[in-house]
N, C-alpha and C. Protein backbone atom coordinates (compact mmCIF):
# COMPACT_ATOMS: atom_id res chain seq x y z
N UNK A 1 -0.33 24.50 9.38
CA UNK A 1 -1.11 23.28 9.54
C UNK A 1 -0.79 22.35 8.37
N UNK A 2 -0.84 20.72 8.80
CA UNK A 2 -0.53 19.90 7.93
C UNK A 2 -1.99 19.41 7.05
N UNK A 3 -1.89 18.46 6.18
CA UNK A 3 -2.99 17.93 5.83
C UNK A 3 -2.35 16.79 4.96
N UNK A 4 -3.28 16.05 4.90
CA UNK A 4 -2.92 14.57 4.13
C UNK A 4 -3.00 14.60 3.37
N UNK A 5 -1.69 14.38 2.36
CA UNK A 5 -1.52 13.97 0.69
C UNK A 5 -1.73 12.87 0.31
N UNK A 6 -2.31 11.65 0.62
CA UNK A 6 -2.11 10.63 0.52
C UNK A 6 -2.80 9.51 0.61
N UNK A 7 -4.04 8.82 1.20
CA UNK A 7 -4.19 8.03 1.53
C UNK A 7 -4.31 6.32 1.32
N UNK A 8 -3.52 6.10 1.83
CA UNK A 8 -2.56 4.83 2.00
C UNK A 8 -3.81 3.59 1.23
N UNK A 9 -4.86 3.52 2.29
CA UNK A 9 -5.92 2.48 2.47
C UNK A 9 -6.43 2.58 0.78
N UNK A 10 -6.67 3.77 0.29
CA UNK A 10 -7.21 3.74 -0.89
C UNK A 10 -6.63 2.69 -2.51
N UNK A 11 -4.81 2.41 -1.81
CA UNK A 11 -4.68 1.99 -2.83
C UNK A 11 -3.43 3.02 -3.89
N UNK A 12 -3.81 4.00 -3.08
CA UNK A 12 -2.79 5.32 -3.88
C UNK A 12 -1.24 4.75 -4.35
N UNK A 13 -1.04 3.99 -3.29
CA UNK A 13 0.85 3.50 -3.53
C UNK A 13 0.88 2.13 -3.45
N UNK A 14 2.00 1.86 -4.31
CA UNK A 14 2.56 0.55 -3.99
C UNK A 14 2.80 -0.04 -2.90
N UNK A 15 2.85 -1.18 -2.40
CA UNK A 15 2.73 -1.66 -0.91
C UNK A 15 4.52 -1.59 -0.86
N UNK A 16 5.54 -1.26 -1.59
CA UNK A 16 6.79 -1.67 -1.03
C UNK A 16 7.29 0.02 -1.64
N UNK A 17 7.02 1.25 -1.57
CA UNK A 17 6.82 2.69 -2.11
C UNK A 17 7.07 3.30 -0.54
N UNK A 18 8.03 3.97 -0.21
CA UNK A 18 8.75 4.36 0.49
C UNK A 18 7.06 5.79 1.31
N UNK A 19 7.05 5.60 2.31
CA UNK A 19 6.33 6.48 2.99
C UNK A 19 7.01 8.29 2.73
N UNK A 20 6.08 8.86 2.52
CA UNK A 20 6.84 10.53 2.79
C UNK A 20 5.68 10.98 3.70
N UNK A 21 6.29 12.40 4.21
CA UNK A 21 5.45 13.24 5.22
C UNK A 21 3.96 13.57 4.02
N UNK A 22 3.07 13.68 4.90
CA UNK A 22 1.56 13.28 4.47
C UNK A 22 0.89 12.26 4.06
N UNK A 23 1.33 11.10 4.02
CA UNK A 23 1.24 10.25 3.75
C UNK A 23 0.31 9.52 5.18
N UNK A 24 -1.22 9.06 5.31
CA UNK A 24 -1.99 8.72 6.07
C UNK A 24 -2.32 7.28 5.62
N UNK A 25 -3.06 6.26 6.29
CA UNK A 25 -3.39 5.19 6.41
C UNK A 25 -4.90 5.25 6.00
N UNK A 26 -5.63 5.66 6.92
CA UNK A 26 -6.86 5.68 6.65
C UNK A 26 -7.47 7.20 6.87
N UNK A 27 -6.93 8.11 6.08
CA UNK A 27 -7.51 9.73 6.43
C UNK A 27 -7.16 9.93 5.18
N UNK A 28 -8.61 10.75 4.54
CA UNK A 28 -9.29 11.51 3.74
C UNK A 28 -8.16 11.98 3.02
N UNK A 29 -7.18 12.61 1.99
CA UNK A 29 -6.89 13.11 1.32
C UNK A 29 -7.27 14.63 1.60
N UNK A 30 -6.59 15.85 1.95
CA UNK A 30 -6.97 17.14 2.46
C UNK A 30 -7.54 17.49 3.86
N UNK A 31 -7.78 16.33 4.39
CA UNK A 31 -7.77 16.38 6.44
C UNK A 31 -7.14 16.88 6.61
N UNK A 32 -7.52 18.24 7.54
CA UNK A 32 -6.16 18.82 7.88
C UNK A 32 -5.47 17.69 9.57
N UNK A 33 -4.59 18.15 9.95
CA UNK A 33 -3.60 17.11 10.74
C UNK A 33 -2.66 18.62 12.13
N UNK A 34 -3.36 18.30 12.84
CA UNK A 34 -2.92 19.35 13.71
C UNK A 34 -1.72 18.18 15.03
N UNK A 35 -0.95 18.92 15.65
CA UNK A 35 0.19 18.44 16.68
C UNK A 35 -0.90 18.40 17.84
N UNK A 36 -0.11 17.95 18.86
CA UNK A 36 -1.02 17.52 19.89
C UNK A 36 0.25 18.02 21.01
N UNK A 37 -0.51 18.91 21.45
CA UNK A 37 0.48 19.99 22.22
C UNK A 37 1.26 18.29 23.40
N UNK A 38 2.39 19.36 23.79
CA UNK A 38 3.40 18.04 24.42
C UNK A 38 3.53 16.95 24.15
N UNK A 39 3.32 16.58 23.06
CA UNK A 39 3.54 15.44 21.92
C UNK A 39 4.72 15.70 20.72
N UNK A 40 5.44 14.38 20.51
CA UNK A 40 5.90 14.24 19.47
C UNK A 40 4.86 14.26 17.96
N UNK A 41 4.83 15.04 17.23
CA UNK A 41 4.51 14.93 15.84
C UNK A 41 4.59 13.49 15.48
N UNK A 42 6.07 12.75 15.61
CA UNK A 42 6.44 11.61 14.73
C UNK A 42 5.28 10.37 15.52
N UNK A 43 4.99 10.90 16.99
CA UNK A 43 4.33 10.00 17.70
C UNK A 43 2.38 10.24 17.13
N UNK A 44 2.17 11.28 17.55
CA UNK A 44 1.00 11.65 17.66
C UNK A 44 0.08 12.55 17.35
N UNK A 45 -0.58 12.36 16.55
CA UNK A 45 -1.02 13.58 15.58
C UNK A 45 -2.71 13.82 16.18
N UNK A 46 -3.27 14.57 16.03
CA UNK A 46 -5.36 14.86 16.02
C UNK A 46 -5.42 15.04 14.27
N UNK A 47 -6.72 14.68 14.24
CA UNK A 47 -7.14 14.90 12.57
C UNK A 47 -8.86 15.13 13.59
N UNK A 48 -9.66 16.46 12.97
CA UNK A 48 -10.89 16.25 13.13
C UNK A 48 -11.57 15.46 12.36
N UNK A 49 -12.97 14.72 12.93
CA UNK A 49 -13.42 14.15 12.15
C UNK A 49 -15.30 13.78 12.70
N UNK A 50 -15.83 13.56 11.77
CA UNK A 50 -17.33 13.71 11.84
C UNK A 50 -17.50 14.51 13.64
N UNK A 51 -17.08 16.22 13.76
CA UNK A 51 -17.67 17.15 14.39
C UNK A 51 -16.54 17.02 15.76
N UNK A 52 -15.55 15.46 16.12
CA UNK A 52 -14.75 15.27 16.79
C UNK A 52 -13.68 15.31 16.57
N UNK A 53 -12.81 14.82 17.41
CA UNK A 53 -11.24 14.97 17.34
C UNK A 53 -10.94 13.08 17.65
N UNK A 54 -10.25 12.85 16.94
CA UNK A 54 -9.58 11.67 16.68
C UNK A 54 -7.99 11.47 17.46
N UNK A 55 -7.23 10.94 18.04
CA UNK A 55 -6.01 10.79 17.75
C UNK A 55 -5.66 9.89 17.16
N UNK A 56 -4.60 9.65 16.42
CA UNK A 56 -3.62 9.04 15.56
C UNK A 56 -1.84 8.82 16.19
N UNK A 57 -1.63 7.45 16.13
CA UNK A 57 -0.44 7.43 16.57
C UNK A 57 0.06 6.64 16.26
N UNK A 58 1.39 6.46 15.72
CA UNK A 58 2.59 5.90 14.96
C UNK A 58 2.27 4.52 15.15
N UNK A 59 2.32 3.60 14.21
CA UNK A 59 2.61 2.28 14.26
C UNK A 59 3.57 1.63 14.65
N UNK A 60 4.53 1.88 13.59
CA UNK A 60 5.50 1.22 13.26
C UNK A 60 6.64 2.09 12.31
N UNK A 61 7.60 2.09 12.55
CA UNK A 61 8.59 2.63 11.46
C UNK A 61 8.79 1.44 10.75
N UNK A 62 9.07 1.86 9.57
CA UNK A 62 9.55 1.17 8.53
C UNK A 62 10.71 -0.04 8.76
N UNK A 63 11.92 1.04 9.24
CA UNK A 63 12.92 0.38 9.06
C UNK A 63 13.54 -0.14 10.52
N UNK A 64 14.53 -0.99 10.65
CA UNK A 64 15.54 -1.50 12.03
C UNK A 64 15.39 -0.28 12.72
N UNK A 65 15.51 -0.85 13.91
CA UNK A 65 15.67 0.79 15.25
C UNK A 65 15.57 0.63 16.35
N UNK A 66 15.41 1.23 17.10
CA UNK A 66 15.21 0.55 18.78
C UNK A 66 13.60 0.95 19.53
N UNK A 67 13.42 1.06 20.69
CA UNK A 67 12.41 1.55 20.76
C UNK A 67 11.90 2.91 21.10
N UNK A 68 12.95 3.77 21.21
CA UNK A 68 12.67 4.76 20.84
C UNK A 68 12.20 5.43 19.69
N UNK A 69 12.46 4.19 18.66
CA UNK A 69 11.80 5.07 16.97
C UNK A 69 10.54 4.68 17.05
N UNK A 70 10.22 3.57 18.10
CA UNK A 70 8.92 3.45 17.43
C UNK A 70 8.09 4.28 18.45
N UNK A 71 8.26 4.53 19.65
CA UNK A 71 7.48 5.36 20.65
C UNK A 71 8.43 6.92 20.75
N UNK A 72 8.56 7.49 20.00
CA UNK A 72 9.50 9.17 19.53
C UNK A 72 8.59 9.77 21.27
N UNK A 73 9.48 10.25 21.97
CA UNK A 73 9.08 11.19 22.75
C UNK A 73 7.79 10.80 23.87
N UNK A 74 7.63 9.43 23.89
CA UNK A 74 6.45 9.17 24.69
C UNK A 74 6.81 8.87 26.29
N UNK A 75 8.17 8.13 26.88
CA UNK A 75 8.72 7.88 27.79
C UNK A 75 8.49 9.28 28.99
N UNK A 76 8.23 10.18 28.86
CA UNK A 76 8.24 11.33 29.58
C UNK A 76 6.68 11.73 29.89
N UNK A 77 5.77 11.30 29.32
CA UNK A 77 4.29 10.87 29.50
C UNK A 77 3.60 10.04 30.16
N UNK A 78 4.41 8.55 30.62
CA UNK A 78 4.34 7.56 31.07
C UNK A 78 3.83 7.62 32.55
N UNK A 79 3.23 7.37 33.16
CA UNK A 79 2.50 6.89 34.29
C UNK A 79 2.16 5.69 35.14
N UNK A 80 2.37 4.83 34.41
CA UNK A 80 2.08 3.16 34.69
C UNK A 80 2.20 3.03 33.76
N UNK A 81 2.86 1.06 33.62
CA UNK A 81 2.36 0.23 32.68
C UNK A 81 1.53 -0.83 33.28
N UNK A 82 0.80 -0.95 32.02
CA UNK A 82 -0.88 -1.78 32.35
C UNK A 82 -0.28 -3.18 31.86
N UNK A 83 -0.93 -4.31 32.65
CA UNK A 83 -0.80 -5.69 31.72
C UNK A 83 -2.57 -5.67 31.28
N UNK A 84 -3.20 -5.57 30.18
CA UNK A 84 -4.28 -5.90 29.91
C UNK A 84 -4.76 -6.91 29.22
N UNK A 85 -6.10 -7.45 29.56
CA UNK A 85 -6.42 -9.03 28.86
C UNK A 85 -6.31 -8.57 27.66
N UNK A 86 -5.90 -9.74 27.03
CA UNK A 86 -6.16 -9.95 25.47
C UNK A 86 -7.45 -10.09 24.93
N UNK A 87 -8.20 -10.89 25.72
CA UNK A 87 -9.50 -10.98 24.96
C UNK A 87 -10.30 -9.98 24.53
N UNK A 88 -9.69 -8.57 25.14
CA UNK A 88 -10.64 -7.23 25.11
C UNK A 88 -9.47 -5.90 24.77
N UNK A 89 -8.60 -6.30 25.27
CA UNK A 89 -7.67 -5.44 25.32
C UNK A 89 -7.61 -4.30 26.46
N UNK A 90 -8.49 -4.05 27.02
CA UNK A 90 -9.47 -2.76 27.97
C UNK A 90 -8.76 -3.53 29.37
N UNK A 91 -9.39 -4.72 29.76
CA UNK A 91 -9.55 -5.33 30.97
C UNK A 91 -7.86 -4.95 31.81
N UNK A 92 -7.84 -4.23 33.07
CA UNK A 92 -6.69 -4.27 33.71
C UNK A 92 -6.41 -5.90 34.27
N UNK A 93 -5.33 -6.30 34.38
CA UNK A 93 -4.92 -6.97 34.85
C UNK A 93 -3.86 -7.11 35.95
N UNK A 94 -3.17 -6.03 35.60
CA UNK A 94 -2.12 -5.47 36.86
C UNK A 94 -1.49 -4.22 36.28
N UNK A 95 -0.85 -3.76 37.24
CA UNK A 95 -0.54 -2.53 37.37
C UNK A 95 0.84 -2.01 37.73
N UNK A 96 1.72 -1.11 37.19
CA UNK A 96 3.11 -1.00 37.78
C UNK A 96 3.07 0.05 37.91
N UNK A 97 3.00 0.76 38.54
CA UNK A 97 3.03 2.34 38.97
C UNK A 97 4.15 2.74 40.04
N UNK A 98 4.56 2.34 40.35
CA UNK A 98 5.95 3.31 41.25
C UNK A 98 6.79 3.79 40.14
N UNK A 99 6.74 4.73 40.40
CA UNK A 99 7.60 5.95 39.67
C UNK A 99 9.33 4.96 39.17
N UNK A 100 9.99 4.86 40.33
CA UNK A 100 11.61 3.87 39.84
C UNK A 100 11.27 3.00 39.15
N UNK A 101 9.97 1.89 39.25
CA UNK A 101 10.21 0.49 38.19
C UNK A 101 9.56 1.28 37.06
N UNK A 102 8.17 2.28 37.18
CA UNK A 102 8.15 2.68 35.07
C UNK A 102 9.39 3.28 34.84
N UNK A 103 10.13 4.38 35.32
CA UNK A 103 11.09 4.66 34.59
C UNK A 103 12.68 3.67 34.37
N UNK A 104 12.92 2.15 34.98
CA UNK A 104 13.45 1.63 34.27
C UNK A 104 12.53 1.05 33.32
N UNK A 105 11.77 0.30 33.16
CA UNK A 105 11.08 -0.43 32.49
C UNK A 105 11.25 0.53 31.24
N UNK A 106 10.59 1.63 31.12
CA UNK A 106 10.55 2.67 29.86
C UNK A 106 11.82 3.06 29.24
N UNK A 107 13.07 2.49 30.15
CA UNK A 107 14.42 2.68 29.86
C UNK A 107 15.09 1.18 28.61
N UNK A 108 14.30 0.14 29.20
CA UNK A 108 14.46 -0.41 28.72
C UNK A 108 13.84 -0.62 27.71
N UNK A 109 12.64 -0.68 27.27
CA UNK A 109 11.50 -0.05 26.20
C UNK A 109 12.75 0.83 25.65
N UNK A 110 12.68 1.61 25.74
CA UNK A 110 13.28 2.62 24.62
C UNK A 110 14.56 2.26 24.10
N UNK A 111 15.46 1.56 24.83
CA UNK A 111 16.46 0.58 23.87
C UNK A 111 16.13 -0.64 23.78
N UNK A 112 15.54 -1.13 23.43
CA UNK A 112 15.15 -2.86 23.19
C UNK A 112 15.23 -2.39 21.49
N UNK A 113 15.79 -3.82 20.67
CA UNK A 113 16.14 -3.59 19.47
C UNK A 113 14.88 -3.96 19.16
N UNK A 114 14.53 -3.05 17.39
CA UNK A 114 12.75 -3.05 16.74
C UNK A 114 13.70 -3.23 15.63
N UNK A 115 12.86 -4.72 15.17
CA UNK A 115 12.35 -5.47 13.94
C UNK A 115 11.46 -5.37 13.34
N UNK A 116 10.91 -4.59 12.49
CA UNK A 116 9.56 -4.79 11.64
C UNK A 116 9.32 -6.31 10.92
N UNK A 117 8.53 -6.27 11.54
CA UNK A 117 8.23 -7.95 10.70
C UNK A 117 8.19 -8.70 11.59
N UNK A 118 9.07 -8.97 13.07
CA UNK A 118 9.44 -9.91 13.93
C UNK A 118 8.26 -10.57 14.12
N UNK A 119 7.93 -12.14 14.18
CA UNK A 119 6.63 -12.86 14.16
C UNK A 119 6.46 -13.23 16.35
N UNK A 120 5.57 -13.16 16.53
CA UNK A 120 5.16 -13.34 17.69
C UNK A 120 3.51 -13.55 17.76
N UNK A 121 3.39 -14.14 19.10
CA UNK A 121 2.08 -14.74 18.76
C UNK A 121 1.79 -13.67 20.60
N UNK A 122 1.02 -13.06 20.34
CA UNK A 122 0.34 -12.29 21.89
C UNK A 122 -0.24 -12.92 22.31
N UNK A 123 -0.06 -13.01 24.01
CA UNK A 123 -0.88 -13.54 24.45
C UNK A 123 -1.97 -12.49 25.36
N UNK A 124 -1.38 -11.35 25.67
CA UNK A 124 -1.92 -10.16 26.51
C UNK A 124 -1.67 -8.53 25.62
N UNK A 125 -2.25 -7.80 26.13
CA UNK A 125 -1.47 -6.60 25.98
C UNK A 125 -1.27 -5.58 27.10
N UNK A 126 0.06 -5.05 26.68
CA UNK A 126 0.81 -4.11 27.55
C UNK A 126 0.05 -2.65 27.01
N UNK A 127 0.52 -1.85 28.20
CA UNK A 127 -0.64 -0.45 28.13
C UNK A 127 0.50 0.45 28.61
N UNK A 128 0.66 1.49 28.31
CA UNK A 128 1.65 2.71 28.71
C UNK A 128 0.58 3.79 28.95
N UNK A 129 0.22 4.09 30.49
CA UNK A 129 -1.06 4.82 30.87
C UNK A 129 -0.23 6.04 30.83
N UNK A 130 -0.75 6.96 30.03
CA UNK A 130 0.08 8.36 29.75
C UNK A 130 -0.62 9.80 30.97
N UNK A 131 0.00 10.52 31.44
CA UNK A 131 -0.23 11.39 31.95
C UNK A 131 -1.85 12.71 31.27
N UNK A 132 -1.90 12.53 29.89
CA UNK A 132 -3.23 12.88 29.59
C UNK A 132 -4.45 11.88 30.06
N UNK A 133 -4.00 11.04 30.57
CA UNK A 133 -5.06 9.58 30.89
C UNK A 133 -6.10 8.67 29.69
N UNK A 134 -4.88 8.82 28.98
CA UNK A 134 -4.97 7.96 27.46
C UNK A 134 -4.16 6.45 27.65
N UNK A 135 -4.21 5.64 27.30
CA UNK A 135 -3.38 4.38 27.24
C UNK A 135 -2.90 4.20 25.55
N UNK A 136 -1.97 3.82 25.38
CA UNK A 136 -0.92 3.66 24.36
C UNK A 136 -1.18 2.01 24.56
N UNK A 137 -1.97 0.84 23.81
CA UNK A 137 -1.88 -0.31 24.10
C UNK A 137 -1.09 -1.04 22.86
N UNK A 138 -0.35 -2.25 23.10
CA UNK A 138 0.34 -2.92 21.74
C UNK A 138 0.30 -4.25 22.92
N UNK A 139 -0.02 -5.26 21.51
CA UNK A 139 -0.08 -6.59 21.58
C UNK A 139 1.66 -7.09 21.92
N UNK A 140 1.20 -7.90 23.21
CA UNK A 140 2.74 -8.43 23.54
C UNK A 140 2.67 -9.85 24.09
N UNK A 141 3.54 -10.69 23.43
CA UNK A 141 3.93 -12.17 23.53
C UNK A 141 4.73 -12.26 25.27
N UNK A 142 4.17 -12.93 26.31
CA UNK A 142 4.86 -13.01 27.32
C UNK A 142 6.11 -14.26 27.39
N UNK A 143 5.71 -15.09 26.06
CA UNK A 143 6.87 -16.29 26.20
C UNK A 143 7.77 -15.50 25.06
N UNK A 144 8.02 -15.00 24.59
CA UNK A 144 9.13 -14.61 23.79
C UNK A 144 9.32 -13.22 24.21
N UNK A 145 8.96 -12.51 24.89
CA UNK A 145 8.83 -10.75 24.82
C UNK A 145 9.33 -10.02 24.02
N UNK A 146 8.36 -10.81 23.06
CA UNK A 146 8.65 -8.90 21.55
C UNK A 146 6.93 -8.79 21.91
N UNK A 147 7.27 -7.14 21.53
CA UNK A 147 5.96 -6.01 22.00
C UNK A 147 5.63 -5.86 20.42
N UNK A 148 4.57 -5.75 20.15
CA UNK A 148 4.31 -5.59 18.64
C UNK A 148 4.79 -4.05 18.71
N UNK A 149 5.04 -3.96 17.31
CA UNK A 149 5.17 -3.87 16.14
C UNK A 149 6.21 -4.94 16.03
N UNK A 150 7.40 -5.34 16.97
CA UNK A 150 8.61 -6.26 16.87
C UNK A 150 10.05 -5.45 17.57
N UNK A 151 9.32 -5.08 18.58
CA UNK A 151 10.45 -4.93 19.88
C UNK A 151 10.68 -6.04 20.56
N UNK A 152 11.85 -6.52 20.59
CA UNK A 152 12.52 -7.75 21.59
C UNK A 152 13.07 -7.21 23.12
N UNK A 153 11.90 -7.31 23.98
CA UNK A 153 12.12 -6.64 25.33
C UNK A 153 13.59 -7.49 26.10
N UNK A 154 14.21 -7.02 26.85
CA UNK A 154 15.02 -7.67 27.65
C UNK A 154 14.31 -8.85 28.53
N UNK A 155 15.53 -9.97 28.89
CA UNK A 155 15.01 -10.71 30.25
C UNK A 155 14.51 -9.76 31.31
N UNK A 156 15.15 -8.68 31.68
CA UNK A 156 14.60 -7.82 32.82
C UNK A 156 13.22 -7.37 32.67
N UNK A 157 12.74 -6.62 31.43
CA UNK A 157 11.56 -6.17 31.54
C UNK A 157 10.64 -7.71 31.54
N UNK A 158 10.77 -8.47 30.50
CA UNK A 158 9.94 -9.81 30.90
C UNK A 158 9.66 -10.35 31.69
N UNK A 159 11.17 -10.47 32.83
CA UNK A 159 10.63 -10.99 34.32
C UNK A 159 9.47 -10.18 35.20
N UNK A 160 10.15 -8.72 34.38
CA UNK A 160 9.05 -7.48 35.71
C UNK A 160 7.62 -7.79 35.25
N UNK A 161 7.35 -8.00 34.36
CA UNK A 161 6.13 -8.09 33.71
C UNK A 161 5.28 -9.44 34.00
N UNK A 162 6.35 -10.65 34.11
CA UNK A 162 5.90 -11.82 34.32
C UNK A 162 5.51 -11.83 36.29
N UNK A 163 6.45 -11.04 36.55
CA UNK A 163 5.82 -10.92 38.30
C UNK A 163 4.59 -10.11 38.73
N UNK A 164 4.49 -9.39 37.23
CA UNK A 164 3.33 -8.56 37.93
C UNK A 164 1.94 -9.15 37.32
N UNK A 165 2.18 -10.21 36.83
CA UNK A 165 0.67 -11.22 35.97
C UNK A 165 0.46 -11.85 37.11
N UNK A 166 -1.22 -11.86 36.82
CA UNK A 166 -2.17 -12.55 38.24
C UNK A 166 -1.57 -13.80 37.96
């Protein structure tokens, strides 16, 4: 079992101090940090917490990459993608569920080039409804299509996305 060396929020490190393994955001220093069976580690971790279970899941990598670094192992979980309002983030708005368009769409997701930093302004967010019946949501710009953290989606996934908005 893992546990957190670190926590980020407190102040512990320099803001430009290279991340290492244990290293948490906002978890306790000695939390222990358990895997989440059929999950990537790099994706998705549980930490208990006040008597519950929490999940935790990757932001952002640090550095250039595609989108597979930033979603490690999640494409095989996938179920639908959600367009959800922005104002709440929750609210469905449409729905893509046939099996052939998520698995291109997630094809393309997983190579679309990731920029950390890339500036975009959201107007909605996109939802990756996972087979545990969890949603994976990130803020996404429909006039430029970068997906936060700073994935630059293809014209293809943008159009699919723009046909499936009310």
């Amino acid at each position: 079992m893992l546990s957190v060396r670190c926590e980020l929020s407190g102040g512990a490190r320099r803001p430009r101090d290279p991340l290492r393994s244990g290293d948490a955001a906002f978890v306790p220093v000695g939390t222990p940090v358990r895997q989440v069976e059929g999950f990537d580690p790099a994706f998705r971790l549980a930490v208990e917490v006040d008597g519950g279970v929490r999940l935790y899941e990757r932001s952002a990598p640090s550095e250039p990459g595609l989108g597979r670094d930033v979603f490690p192992g999640v494409a095989q979980h996938v179920r639908a993608v959600l367009l959800l309002s922005q104002r709440d983030g929750t609210t469905e708005l449409a729905r893509i569920d046939d099996a052939e368009e998520v698995a291109r769409l997630l094809s393309e997701l997983q190579h679309a080039p990731y920029r950390p930093g890339r500036p975009f302004d959201a107007d909605l967010f996109l939802g990756l409804l996972l087979d545990d019946g969890s949603t994976v949501r990130r803020a996404y710009d429909t006039r430029t299509g970068v997906l936060s953290p700073g994935l630059q989606l293809s014209g293809s996934f943008v159009g699919a996305i723009s046909a499936a908005r009310p």
